[in-house]
C-alpha atoms as a PDB file:
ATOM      1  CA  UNK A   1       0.000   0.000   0.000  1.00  0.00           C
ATOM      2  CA  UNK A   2       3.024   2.179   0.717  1.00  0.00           C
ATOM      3  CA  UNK A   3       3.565   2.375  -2.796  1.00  0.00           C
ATOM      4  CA  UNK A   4       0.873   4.706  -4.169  1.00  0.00           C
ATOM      5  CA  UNK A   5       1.626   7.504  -1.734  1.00  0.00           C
ATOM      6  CA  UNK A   6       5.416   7.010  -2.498  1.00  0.00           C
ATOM      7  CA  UNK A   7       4.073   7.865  -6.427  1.00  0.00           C
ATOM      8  CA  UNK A   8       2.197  10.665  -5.097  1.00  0.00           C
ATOM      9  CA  UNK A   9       4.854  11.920  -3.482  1.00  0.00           C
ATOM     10  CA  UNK A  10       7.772  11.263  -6.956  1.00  0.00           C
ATOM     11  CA  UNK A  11       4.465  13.359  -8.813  1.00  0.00           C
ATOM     12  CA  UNK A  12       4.159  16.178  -6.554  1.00  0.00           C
ATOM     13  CA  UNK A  13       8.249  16.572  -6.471  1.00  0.00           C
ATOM     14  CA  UNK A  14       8.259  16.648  -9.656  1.00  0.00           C
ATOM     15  CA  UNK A  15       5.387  19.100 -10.256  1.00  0.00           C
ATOM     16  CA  UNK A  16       6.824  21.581  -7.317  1.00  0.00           C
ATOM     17  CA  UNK A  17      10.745  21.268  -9.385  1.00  0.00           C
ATOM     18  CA  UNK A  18       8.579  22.399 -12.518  1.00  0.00           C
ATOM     19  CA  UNK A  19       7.344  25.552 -10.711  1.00  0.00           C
ATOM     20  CA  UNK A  20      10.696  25.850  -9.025  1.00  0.00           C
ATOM     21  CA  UNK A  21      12.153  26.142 -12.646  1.00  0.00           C
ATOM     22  CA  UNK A  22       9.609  28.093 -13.922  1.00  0.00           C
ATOM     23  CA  UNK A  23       9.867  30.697 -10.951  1.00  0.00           C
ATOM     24  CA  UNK A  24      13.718  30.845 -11.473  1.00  0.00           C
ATOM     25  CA  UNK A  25      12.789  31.780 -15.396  1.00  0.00           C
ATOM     26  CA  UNK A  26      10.078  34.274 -15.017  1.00  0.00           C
ATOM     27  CA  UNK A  27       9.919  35.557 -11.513  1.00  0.00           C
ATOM     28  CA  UNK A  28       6.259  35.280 -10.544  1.00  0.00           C
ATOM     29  CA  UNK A  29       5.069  34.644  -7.297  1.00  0.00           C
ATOM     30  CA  UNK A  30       1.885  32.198  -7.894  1.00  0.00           C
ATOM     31  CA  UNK A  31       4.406  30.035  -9.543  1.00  0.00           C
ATOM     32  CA  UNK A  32       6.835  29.987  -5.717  1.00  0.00           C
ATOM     33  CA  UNK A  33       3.591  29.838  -4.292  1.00  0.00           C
ATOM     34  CA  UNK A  34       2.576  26.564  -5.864  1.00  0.00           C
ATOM     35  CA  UNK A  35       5.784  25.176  -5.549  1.00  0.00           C
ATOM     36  CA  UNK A  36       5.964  25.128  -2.219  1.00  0.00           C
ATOM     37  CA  UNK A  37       2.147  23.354  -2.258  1.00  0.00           C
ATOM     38  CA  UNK A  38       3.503  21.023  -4.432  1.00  0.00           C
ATOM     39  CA  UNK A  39       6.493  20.375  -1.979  1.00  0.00           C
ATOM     40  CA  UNK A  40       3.958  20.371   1.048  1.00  0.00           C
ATOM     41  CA  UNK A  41       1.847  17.510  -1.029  1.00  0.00           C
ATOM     42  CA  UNK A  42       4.915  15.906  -1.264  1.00  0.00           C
ATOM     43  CA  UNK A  43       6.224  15.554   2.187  1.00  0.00           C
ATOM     44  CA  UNK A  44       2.663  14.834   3.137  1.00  0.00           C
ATOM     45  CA  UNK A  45       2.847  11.793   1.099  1.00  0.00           C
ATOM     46  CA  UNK A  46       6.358  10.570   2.236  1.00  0.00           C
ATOM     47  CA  UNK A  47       4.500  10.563   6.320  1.00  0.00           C
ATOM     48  CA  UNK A  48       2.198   8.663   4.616  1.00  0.00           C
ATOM     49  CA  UNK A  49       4.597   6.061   3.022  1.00  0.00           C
ATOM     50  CA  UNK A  50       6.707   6.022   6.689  1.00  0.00           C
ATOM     51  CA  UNK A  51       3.040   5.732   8.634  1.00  0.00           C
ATOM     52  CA  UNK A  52       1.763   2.809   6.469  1.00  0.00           C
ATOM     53  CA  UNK A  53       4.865   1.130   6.331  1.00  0.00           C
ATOM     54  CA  UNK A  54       6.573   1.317   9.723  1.00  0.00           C
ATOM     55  CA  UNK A  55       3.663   2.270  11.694  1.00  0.00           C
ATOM     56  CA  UNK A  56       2.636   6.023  13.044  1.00  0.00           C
ATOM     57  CA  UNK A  57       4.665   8.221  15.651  1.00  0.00           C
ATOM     58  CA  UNK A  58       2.943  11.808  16.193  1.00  0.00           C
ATOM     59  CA  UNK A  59       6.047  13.445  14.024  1.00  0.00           C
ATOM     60  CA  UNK A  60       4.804  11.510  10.841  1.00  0.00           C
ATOM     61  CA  UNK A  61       1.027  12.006  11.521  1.00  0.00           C
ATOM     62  CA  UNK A  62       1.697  16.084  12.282  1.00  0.00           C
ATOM     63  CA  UNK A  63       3.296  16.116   9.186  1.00  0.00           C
ATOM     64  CA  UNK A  64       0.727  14.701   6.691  1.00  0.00           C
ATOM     65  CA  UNK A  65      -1.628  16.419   8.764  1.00  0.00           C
ATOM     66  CA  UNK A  66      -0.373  19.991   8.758  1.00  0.00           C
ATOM     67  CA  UNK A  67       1.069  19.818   5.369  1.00  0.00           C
ATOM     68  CA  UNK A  68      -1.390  17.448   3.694  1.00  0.00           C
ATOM     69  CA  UNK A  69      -5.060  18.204   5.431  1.00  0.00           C
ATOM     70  CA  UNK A  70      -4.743  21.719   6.288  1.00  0.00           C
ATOM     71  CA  UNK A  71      -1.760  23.991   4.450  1.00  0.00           C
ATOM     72  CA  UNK A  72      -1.089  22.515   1.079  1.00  0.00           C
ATOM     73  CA  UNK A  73      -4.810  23.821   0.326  1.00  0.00           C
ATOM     74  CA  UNK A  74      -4.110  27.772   1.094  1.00  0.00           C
ATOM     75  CA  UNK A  75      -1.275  27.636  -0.475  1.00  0.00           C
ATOM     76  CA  UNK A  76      -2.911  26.364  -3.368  1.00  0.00           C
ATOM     77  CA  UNK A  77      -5.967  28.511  -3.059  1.00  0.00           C
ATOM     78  CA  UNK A  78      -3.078  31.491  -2.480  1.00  0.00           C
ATOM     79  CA  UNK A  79      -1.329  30.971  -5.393  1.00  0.00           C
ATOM     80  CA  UNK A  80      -4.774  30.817  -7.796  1.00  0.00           C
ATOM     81  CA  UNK A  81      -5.728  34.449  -6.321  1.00  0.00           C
ATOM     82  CA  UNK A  82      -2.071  35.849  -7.366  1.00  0.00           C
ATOM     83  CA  UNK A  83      -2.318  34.323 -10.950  1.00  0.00           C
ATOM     84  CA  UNK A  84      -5.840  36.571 -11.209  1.00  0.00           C
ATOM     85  CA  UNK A  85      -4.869  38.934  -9.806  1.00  0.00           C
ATOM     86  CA  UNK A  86      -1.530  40.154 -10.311  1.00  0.00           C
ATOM     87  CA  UNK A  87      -1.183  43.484  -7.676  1.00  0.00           C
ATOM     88  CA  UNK A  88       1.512  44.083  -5.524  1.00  0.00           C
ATOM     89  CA  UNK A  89      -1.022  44.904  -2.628  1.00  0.00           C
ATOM     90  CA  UNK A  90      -2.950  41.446  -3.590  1.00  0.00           C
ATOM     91  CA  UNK A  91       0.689  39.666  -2.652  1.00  0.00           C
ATOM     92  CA  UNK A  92       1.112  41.529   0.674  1.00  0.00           C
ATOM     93  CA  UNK A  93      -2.117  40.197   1.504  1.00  0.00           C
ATOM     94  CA  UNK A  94      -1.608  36.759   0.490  1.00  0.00           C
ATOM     95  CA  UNK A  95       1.717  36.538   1.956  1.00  0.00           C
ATOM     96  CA  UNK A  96       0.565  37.711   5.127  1.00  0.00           C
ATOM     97  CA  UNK A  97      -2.471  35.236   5.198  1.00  0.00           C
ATOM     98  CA  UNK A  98      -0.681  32.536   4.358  1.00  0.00           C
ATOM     99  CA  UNK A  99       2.150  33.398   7.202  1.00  0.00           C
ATOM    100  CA  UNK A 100      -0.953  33.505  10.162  1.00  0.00           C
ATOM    101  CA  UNK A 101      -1.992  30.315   8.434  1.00  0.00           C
ATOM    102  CA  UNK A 102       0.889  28.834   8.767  1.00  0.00           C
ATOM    103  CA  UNK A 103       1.948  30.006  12.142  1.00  0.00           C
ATOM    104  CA  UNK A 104      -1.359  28.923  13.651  1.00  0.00           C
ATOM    105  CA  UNK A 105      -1.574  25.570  12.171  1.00  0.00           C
ATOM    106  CA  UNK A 106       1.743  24.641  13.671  1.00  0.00           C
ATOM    107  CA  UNK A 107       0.753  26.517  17.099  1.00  0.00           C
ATOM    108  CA  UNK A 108      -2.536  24.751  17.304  1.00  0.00           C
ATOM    109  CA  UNK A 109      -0.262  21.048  16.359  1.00  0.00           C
ATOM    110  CA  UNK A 110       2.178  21.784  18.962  1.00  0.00           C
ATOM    111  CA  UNK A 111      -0.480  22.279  21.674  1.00  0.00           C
ATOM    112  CA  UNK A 112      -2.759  19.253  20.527  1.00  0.00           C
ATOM    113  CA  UNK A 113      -3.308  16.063  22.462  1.00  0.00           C
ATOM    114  CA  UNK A 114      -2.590  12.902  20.666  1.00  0.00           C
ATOM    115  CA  UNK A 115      -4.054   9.558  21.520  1.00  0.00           C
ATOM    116  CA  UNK A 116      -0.987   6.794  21.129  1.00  0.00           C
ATOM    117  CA  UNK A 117      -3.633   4.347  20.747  1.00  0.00           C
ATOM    118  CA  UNK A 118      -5.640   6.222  17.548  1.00  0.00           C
ATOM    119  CA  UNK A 119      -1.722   6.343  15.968  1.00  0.00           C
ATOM    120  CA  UNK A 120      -1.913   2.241  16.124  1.00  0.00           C
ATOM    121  CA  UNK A 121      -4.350   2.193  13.378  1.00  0.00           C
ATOM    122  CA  UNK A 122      -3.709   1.665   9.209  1.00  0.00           C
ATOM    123  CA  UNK A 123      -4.638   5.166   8.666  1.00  0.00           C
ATOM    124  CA  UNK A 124      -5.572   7.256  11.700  1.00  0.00           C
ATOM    125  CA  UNK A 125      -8.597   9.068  11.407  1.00  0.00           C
ATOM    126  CA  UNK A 126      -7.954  12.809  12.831  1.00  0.00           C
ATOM    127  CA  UNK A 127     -11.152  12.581  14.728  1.00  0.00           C
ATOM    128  CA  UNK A 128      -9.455   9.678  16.919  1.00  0.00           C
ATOM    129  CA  UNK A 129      -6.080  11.138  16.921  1.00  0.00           C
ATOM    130  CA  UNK A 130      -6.527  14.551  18.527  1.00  0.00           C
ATOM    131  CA  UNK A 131     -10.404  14.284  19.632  1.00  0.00           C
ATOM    132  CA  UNK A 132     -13.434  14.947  17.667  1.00  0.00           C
ATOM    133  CA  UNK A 133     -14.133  19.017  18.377  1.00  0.00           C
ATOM    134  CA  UNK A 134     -10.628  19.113  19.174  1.00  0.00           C
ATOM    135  CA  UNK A 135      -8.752  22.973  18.259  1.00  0.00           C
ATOM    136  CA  UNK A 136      -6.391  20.371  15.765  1.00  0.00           C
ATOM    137  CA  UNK A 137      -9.204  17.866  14.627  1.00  0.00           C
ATOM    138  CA  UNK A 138     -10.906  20.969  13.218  1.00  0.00           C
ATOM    139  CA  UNK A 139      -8.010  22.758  10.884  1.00  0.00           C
ATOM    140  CA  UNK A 140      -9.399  21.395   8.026  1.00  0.00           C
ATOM    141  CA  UNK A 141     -12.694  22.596   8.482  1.00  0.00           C
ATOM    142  CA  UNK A 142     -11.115  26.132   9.621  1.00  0.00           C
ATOM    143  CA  UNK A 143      -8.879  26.415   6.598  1.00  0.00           C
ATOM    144  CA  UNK A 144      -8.703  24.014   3.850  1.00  0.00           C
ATOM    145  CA  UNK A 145     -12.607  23.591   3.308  1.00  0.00           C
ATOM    146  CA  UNK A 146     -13.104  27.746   2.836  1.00  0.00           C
ATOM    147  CA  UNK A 147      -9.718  27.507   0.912  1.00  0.00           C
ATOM    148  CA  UNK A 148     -10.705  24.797  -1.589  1.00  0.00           C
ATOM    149  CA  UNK A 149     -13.574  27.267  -2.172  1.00  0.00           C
ATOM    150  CA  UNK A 150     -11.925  30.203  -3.182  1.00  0.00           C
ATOM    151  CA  UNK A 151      -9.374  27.338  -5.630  1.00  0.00           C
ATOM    152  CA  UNK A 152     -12.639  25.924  -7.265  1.00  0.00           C
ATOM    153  CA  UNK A 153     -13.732  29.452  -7.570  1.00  0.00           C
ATOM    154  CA  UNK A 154     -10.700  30.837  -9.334  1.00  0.00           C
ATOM    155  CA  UNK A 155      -9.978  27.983 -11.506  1.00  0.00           C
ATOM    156  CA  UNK A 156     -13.561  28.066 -12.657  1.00  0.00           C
ATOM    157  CA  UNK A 157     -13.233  32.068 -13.409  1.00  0.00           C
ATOM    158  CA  UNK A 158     -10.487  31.340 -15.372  1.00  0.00           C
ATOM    159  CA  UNK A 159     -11.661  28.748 -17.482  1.00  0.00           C
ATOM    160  CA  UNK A 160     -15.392  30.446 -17.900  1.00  0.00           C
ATOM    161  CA  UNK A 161     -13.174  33.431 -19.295  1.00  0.00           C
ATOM    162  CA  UNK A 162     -11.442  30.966 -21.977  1.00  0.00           C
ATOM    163  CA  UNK A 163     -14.696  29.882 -23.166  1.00  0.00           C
ATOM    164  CA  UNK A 164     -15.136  29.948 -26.760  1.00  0.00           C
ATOM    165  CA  UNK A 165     -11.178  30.813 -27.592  1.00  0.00           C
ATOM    166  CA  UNK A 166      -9.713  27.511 -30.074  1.00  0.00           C
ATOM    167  CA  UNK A 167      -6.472  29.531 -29.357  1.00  0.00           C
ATOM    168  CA  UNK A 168      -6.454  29.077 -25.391  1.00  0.00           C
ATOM    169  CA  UNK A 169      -8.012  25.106 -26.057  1.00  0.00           C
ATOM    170  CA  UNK A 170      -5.026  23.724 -24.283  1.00  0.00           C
ATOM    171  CA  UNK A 171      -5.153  26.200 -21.031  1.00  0.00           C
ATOM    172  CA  UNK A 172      -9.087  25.214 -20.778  1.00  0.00           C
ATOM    173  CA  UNK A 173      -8.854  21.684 -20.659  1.00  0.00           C
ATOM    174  CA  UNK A 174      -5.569  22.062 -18.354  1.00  0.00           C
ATOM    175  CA  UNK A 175      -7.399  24.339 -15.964  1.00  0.00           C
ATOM    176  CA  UNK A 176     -10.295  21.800 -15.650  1.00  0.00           C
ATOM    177  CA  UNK A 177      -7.657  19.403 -15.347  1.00  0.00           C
ATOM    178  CA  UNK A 178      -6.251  21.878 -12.554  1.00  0.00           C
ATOM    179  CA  UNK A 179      -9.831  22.084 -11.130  1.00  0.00           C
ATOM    180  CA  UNK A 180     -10.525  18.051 -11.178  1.00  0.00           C
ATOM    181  CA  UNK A 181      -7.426  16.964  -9.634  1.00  0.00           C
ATOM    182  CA  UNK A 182      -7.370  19.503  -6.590  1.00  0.00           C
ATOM    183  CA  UNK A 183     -11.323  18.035  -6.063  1.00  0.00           C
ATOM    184  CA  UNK A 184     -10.155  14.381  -6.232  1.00  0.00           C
ATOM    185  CA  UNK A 185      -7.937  14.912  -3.792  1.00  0.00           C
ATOM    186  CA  UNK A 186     -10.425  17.086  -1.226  1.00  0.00           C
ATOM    187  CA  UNK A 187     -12.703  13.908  -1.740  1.00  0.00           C
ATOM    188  CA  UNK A 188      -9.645  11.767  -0.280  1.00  0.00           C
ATOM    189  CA  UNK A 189     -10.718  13.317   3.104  1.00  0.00           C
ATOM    190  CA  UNK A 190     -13.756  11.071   3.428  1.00  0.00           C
ATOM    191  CA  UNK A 191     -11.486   7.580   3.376  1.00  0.00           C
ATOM    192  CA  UNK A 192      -9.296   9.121   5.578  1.00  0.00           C
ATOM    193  CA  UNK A 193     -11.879  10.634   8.063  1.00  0.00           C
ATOM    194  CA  UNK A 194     -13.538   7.261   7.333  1.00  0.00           C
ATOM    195  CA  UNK A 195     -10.055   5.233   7.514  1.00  0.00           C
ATOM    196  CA  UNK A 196     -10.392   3.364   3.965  1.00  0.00           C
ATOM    197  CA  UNK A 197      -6.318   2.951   3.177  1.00  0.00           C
ATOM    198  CA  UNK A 198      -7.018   1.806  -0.046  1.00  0.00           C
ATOM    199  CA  UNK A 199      -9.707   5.403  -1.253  1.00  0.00           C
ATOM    200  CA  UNK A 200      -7.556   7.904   0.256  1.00  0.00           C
ATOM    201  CA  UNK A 201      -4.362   6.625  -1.119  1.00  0.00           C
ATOM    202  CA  UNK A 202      -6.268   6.291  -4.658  1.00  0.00           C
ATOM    203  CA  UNK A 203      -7.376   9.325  -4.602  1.00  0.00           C
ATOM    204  CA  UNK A 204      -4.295  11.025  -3.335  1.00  0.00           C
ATOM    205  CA  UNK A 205      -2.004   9.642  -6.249  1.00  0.00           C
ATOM    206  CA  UNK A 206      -5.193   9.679  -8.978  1.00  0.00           C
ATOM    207  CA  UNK A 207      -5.859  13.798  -7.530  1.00  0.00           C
ATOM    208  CA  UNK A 208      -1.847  14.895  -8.104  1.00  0.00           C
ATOM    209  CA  UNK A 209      -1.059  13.276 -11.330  1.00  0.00           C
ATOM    210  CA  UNK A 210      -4.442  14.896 -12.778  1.00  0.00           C
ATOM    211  CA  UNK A 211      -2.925  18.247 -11.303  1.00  0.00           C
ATOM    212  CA  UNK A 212       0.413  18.278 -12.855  1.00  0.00           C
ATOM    213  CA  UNK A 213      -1.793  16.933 -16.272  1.00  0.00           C
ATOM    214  CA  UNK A 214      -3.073  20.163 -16.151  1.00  0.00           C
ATOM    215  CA  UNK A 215      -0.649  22.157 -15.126  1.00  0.00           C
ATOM    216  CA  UNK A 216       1.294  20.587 -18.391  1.00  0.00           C
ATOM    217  CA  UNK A 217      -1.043  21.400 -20.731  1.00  0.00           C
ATOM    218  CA  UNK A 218      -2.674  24.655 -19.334  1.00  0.00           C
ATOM    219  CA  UNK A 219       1.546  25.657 -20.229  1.00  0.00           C
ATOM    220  CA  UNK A 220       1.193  24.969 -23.695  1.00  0.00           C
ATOM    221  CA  UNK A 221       1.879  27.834 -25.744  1.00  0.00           C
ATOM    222  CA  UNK A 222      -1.206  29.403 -27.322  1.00  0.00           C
ATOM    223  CA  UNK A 223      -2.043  29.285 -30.649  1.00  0.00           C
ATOM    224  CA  UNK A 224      -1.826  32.914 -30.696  1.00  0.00           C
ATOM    225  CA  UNK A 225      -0.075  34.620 -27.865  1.00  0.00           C
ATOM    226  CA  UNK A 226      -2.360  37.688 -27.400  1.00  0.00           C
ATOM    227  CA  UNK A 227      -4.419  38.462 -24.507  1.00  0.00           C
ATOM    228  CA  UNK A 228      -4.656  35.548 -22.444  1.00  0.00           C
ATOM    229  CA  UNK A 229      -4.544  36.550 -18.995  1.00  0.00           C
ATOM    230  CA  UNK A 230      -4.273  32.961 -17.136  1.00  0.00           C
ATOM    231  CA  UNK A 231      -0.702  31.673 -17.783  1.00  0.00           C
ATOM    232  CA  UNK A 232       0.238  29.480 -15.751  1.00  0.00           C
ATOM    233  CA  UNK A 233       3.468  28.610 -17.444  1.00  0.00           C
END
């Protein structure tokens, strides 16, 4: 079973070096933004790989749960707003949102109770681990639920606005691709909540590779390189 989220996690390395690359090239924030998502999905997965296949210590489950349940979403849903909306006071407000994020995520972790016995199961359900109502148990309802929001939001603005255009074909499709994959792997919090291995870890590899499919072909150059505004190259 380890192997999937080992996948998942060669994917989203991959995808986050692409962005890296990119960002060294052309300098634009969404693209560091999304990189360090990417890396976040990443790392997530490897806590995954170490949980399922040498068992679960609170380090490996505060990982995947920080940077898998509850941060790699903002950052995603961050990045999406700067790609719209490309203002130097829109960045200072992202950055700064992102930071609290951050900072309280890891404050609220630090602070949290952890039941050793919840940590002895396949795939720990969150619930179990800290406490159902618990400050940690409810991050993800906090902050990656209103986050995936605003990312379906903007990724659906952007592709209702290439509606119609042959020339921007390949930055549709991608940006549905974009749209699909980041749901697929929201929906993987239903196994784990649930603690079906064998769903979330589907959905976790299945969610990332349709991501970086996207993310591939929404950077295809145009047929004409006029006024598209969502480049995500």
């Amino acid at each position: 079973m380890w192997v999937f989220p080992l996948l998942a996690a060669v994917v989203a390395f991959a995808f986050a070096a692409e962005l890296g690359r990119r960002f060294v090239e052309r300098r634009r924030p969404y693209q560091l933004v999304w990189m360090l998502a990417l890396a976040m999905f990443g790392l997530a997965s490897l806590a995954v790989v170490a949980g399922v296949a040498g068992g679960w210590s609170r380090f490996s489950f505060e990982v995947y749960w920080a940077l898998g349940a509850v941060l790699n979403v903002p950052f995603l849903a961050g990045g999406e707003v700067l790609l719209l909306a490309r203002r130097p006071w829109v960045l200072w407000i992202v950055a700064a949102v992102l930071i609290f994020v951050t900072a309280f995520t890891l404050a609220v972790l630090a602070n949290a109770d952890v039941s050793p016995t919840a940590l002895a199961e396949q795939l720990p359900a969150g619930k179990e681990v800290f406490g159902g109502g618990s400050d940690a148990h409810r991050l993800p309802q906090l902050i990656s639920i209103p986050s995936y929001v605003v990312l379906l939001v903007g990724t659906a603005w952007s592709a209702w606005r290439m509606r119609g255009r042959p020339e921007l074909r390949d930055r549709f499709v991608g940006t549905v691709l974009i749209a699909v994959g980041a749901t697929v792997v929201a929906a993987g919090a239903s196994f784990s909540a649930a603690g079906v291995l064998v769903g979330f870890i589907a959905t976790l590899l299945a969610g990332i590779v349709l991501m970086f499919a996207g993310f591939r072909r929404a950077s295809r150059a145009p047929a004409r390189t006029s006024i598209a505004r969502h480049d995500p190259a």
